[in-house]
N, C-alpha and C. Protein backbone atom coordinates (compact mmCIF):
# COMPACT_ATOMS: atom_id res chain seq x y z
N UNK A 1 0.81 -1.18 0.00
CA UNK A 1 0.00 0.00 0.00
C UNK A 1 0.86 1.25 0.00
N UNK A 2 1.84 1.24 0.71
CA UNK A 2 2.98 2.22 0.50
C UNK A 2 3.52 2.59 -0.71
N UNK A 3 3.21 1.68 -1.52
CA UNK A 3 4.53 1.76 -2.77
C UNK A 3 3.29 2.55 -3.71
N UNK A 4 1.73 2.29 -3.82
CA UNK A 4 0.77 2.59 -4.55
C UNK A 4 0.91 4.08 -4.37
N UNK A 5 0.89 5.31 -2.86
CA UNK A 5 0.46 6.05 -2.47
C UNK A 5 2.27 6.87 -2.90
N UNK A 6 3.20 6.52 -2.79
CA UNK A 6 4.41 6.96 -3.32
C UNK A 6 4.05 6.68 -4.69
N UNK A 7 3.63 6.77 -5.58
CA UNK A 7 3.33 6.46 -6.88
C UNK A 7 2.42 7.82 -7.46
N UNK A 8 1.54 7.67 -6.70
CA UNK A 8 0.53 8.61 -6.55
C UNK A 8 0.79 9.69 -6.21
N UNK A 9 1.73 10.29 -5.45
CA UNK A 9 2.21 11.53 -5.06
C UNK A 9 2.99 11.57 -5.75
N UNK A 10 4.43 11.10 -6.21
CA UNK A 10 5.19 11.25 -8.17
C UNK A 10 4.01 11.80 -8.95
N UNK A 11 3.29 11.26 -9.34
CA UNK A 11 2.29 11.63 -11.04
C UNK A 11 1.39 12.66 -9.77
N UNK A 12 1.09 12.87 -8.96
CA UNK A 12 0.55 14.53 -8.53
C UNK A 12 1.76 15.78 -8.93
N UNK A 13 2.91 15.38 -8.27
CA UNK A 13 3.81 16.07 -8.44
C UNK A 13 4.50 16.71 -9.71
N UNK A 14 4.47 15.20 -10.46
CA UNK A 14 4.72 15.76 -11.81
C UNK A 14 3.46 16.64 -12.84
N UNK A 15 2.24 16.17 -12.43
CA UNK A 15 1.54 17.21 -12.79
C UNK A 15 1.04 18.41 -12.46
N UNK A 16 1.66 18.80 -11.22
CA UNK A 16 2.10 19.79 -11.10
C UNK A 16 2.88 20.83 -11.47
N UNK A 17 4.06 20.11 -11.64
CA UNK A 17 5.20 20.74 -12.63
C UNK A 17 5.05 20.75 -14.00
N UNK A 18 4.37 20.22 -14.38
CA UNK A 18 3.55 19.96 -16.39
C UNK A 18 2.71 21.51 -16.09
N UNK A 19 1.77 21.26 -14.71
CA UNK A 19 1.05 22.54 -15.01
C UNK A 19 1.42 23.93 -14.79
N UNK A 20 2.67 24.27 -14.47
CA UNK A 20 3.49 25.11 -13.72
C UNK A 20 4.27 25.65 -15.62
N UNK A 21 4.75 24.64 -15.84
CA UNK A 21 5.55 24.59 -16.88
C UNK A 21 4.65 25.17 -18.04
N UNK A 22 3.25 24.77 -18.61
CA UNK A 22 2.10 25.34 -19.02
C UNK A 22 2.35 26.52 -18.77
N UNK A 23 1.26 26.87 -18.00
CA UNK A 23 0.89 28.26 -17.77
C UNK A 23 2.23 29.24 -17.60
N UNK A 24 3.63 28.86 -17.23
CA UNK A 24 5.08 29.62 -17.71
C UNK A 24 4.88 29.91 -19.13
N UNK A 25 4.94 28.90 -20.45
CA UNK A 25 4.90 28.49 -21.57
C UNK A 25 3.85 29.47 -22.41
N UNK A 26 2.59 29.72 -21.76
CA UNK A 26 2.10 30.38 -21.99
C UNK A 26 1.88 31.97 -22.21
N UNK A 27 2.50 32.28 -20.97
CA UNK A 27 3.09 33.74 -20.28
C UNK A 27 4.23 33.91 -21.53
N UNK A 28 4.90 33.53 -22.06
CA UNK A 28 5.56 33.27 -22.29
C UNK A 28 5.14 33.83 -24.37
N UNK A 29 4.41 32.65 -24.24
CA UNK A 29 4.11 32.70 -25.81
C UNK A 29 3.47 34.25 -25.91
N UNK A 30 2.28 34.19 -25.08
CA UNK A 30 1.67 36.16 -25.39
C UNK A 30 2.32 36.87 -25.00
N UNK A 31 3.51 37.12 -24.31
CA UNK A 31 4.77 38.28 -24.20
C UNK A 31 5.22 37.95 -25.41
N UNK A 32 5.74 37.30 -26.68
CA UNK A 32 6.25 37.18 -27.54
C UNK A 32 5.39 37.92 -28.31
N UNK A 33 4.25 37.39 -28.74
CA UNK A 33 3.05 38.07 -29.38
C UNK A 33 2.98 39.32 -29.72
N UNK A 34 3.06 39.81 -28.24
CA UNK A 34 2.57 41.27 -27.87
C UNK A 34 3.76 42.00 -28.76
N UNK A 35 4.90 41.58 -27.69
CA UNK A 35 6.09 42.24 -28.79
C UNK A 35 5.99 42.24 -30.12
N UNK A 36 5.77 41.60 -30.70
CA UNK A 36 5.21 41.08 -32.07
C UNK A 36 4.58 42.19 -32.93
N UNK A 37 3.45 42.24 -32.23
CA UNK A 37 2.69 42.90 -32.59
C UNK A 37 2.81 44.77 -32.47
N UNK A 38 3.74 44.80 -31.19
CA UNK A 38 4.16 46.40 -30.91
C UNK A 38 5.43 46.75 -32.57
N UNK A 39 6.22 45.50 -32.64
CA UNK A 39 6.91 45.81 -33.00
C UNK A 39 6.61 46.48 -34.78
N UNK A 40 5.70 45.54 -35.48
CA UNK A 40 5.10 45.93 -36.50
C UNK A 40 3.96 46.84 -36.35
N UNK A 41 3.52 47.65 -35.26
CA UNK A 41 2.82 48.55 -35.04
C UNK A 41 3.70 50.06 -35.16
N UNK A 42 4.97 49.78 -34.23
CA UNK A 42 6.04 50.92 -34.14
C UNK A 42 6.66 50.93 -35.67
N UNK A 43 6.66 49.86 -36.63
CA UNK A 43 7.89 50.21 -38.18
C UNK A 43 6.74 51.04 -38.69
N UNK A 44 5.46 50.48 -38.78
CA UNK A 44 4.25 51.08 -40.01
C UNK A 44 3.77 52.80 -39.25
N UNK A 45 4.21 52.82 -37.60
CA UNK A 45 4.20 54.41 -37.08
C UNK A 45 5.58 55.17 -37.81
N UNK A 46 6.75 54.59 -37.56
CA UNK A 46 8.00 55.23 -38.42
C UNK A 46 7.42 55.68 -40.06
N UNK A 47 7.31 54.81 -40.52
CA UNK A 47 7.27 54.84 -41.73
C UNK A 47 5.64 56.18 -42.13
N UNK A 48 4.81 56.07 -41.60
CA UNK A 48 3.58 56.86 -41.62
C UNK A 48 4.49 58.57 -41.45
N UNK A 49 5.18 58.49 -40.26
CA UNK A 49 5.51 59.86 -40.02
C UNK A 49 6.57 60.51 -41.51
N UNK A 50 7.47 59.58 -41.42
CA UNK A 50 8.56 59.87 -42.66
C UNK A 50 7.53 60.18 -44.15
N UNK A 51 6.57 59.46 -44.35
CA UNK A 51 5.87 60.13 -45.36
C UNK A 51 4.97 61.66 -44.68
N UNK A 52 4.27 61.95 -43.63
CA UNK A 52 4.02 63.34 -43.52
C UNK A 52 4.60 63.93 -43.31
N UNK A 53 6.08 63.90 -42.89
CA UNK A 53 7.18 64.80 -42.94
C UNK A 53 7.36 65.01 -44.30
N UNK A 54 7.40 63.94 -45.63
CA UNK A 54 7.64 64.65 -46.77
C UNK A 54 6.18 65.47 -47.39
N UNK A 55 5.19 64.97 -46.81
CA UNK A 55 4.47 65.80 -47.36
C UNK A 55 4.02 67.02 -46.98
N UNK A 56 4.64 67.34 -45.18
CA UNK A 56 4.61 68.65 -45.01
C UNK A 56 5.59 69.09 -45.76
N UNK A 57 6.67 68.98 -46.06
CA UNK A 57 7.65 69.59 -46.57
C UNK A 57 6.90 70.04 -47.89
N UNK A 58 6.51 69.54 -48.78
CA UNK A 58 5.31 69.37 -50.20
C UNK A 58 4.39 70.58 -49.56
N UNK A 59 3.82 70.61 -49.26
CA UNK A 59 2.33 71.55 -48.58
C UNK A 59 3.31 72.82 -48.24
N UNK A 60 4.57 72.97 -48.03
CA UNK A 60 5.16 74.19 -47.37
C UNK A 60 5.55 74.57 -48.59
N UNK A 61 6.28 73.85 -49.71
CA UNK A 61 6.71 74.64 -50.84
C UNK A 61 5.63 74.59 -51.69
N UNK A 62 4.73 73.94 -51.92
CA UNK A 62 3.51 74.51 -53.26
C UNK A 62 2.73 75.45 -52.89
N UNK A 63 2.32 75.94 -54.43
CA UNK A 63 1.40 77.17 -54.29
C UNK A 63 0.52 76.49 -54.56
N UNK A 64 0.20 75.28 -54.82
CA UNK A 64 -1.51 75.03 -54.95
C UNK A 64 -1.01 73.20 -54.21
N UNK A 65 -1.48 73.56 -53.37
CA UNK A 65 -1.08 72.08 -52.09
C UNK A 65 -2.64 71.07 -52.92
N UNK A 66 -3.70 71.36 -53.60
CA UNK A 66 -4.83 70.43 -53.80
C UNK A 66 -4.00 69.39 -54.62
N UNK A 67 -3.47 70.21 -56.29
CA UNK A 67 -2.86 69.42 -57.00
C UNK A 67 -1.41 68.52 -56.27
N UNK A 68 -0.71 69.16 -55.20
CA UNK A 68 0.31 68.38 -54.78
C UNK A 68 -0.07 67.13 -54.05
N UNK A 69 -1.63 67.47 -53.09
CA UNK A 69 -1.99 66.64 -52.47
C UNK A 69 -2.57 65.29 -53.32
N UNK A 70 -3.41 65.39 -54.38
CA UNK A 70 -3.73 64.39 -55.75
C UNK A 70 -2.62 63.59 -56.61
N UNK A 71 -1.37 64.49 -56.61
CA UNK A 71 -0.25 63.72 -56.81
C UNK A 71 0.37 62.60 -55.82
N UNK A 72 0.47 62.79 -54.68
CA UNK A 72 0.65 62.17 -54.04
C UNK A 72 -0.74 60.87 -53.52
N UNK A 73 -1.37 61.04 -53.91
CA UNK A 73 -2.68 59.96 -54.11
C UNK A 73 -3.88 60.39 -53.35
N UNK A 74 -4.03 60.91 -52.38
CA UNK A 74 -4.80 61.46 -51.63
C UNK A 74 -5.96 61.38 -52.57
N UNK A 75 -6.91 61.69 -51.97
CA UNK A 75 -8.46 62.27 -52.15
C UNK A 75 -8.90 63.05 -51.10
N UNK A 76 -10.23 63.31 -51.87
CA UNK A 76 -10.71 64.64 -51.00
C UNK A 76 -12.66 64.05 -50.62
N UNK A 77 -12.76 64.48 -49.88
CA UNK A 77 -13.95 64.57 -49.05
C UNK A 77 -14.37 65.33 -48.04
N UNK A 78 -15.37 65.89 -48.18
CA UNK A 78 -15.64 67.44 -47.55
C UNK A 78 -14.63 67.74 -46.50
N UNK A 79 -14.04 68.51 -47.62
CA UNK A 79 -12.68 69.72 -46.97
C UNK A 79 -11.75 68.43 -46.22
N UNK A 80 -11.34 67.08 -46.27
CA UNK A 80 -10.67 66.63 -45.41
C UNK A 80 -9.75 64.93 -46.60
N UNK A 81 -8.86 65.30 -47.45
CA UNK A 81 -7.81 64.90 -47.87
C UNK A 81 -7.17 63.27 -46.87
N UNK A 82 -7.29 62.15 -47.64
CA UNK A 82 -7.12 60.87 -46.99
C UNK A 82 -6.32 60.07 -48.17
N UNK A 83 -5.56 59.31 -47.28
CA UNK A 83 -5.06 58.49 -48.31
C UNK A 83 -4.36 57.48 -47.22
N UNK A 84 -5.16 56.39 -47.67
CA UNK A 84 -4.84 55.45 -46.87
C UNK A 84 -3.97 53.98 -47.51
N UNK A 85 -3.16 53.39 -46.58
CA UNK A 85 -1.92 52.57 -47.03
C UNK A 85 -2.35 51.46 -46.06
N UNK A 86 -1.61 50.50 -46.14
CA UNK A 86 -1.93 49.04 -45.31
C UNK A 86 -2.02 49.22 -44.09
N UNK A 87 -0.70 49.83 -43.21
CA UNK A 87 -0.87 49.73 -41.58
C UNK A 87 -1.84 50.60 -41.68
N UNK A 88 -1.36 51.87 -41.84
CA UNK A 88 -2.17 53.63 -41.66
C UNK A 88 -3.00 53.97 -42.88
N UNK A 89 -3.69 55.35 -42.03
CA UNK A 89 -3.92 56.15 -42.92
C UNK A 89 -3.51 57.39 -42.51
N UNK A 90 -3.43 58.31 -43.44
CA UNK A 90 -3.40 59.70 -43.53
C UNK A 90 -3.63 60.78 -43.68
N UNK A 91 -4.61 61.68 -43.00
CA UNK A 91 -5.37 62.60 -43.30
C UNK A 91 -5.18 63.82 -42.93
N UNK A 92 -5.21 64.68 -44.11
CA UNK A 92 -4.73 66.43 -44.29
C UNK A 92 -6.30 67.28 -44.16
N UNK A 93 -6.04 68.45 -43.17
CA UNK A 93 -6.97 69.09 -42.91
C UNK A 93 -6.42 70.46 -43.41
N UNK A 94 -7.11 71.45 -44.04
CA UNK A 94 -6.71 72.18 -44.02
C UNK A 94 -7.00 73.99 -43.52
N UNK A 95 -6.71 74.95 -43.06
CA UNK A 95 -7.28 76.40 -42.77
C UNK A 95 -6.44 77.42 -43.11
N UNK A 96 -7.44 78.56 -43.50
CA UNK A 96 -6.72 79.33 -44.24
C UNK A 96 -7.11 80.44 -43.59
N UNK A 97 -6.63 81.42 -42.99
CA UNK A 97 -6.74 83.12 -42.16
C UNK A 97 -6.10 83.41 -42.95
N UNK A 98 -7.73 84.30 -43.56
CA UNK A 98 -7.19 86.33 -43.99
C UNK A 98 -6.93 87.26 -43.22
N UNK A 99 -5.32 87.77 -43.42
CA UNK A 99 -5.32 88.90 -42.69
C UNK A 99 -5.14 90.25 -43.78
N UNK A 100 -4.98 91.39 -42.93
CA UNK A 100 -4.52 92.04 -43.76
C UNK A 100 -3.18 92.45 -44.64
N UNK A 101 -2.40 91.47 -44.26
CA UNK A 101 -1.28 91.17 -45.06
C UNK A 101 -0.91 90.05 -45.58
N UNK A 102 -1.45 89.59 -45.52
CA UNK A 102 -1.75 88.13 -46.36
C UNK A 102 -2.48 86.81 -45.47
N UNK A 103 -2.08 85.74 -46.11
CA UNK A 103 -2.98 84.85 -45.64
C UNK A 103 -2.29 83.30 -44.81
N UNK A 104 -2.73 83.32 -44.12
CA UNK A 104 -1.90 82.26 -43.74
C UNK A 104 -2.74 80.91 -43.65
N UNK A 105 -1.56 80.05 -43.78
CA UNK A 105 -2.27 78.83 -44.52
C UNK A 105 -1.87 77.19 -43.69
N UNK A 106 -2.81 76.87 -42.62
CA UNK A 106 -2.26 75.78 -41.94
C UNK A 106 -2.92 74.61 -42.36
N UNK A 107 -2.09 73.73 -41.99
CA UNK A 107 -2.69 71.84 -42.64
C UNK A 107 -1.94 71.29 -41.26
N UNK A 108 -2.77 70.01 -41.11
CA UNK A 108 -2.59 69.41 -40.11
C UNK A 108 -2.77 67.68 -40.66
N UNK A 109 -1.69 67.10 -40.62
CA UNK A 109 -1.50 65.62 -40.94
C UNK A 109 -1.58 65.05 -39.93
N UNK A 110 -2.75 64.03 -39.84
CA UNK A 110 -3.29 63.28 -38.99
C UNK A 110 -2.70 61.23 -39.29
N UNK A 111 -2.04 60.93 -38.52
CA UNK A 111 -2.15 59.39 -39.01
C UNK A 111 -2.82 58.52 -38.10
N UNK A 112 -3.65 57.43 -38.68
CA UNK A 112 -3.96 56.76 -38.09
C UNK A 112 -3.77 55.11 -38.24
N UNK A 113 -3.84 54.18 -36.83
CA UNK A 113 -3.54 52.92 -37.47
C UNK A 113 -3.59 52.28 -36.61
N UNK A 114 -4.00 51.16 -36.70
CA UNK A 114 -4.41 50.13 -35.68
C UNK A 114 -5.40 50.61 -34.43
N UNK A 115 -6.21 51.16 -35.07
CA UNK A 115 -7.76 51.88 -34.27
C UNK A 115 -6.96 52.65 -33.76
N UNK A 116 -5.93 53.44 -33.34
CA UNK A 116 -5.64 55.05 -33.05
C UNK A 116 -5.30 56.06 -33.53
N UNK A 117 -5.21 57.05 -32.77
CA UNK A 117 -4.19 58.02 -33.32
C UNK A 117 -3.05 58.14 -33.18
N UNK A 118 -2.23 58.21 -34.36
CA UNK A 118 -0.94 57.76 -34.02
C UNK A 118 -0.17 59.42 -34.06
N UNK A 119 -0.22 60.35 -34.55
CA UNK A 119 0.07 61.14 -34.50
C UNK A 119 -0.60 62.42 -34.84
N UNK A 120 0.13 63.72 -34.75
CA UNK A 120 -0.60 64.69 -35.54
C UNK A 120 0.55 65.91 -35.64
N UNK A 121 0.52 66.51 -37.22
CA UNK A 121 1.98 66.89 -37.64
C UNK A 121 1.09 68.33 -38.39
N UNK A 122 1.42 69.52 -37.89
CA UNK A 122 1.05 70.78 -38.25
C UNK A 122 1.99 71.08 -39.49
N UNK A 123 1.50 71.94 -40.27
CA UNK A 123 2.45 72.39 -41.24
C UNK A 123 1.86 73.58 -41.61
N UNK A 124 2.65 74.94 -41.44
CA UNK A 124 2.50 75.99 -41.73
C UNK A 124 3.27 76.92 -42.66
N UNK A 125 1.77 78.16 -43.28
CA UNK A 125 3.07 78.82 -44.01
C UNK A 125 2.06 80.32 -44.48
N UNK A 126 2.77 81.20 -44.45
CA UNK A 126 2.16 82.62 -45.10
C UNK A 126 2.69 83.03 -45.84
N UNK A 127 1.70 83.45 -46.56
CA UNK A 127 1.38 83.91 -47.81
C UNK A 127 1.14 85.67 -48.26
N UNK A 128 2.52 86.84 -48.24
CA UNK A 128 2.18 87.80 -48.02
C UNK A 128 1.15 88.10 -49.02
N UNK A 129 0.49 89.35 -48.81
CA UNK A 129 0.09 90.26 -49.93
C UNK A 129 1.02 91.44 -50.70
N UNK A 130 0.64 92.34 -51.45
CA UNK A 130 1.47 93.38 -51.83
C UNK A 130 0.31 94.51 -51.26
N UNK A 131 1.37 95.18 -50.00
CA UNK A 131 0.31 96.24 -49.49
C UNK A 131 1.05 97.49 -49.62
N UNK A 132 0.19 98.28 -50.24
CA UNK A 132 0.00 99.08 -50.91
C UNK A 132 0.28 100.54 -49.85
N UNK A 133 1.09 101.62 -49.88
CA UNK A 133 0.92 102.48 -48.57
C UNK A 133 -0.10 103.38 -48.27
């Protein structure tokens, strides 16, 4: 009867350590995951910004930012410019203040991706007039 009940406490023991070893294994696999998943979340955020950096740069030197924005693929939908890529998308807003010396002209690049907001990138620029004394 001894030898049955030492038998029995081995295979408790070891399934103990099977279930220990599990649920480690596990912890384990979704920390990998996660990283995983941050990590191709953070290249497609790099990569989103490096294109609205070139396209603020684009929006700061054209005089007509609609046609620069259509070149670059965008579309338009009431007043709000999108163009969307696999991770992200990208969306240009734009406002324009009259003053009395000219006009100044702001856009705001919005990215988004993986249900957030991933950023938001202003780009400004004025536009004198010729004033007259």
């Amino acid at each position: 009867m001894k030898e049955g009940s030492r038998a029995n406490a081995l295979l408790v023991e070891l399934l103990l350590v099977i279930l220990f070893f599990m649920l480690g294994a596990t912890t384990l696999v979704q920390l990998f995951a996660d990283s995983k998943h941050k990590t191709i979340q953070a290249k497609a955020t790099n990569v989103a910004i490096m294109e609205a950096e070139n396209i603020a740069d684009g929006l700061y030197g054209t005089d007509d930012p609609d046609a620069m924005l259509k070149e670059y693929g965008f579309s338009e939908q009431d007043g709000v410019w999108t163009l969307a890529k696999g991770e992200y998308t990208l969306t240009v807003t734009r406002e324009d203040e009259d003053t009395e010396t000219g006009v100044f002209r702001k856009f705001t690049i919005n990215g988004h991706g993986d249900g957030k907001d991933l950023f938001a990138l202003p780009s400004t620029r004025y536009l004198p007039k010729e004033v007259s004394p």
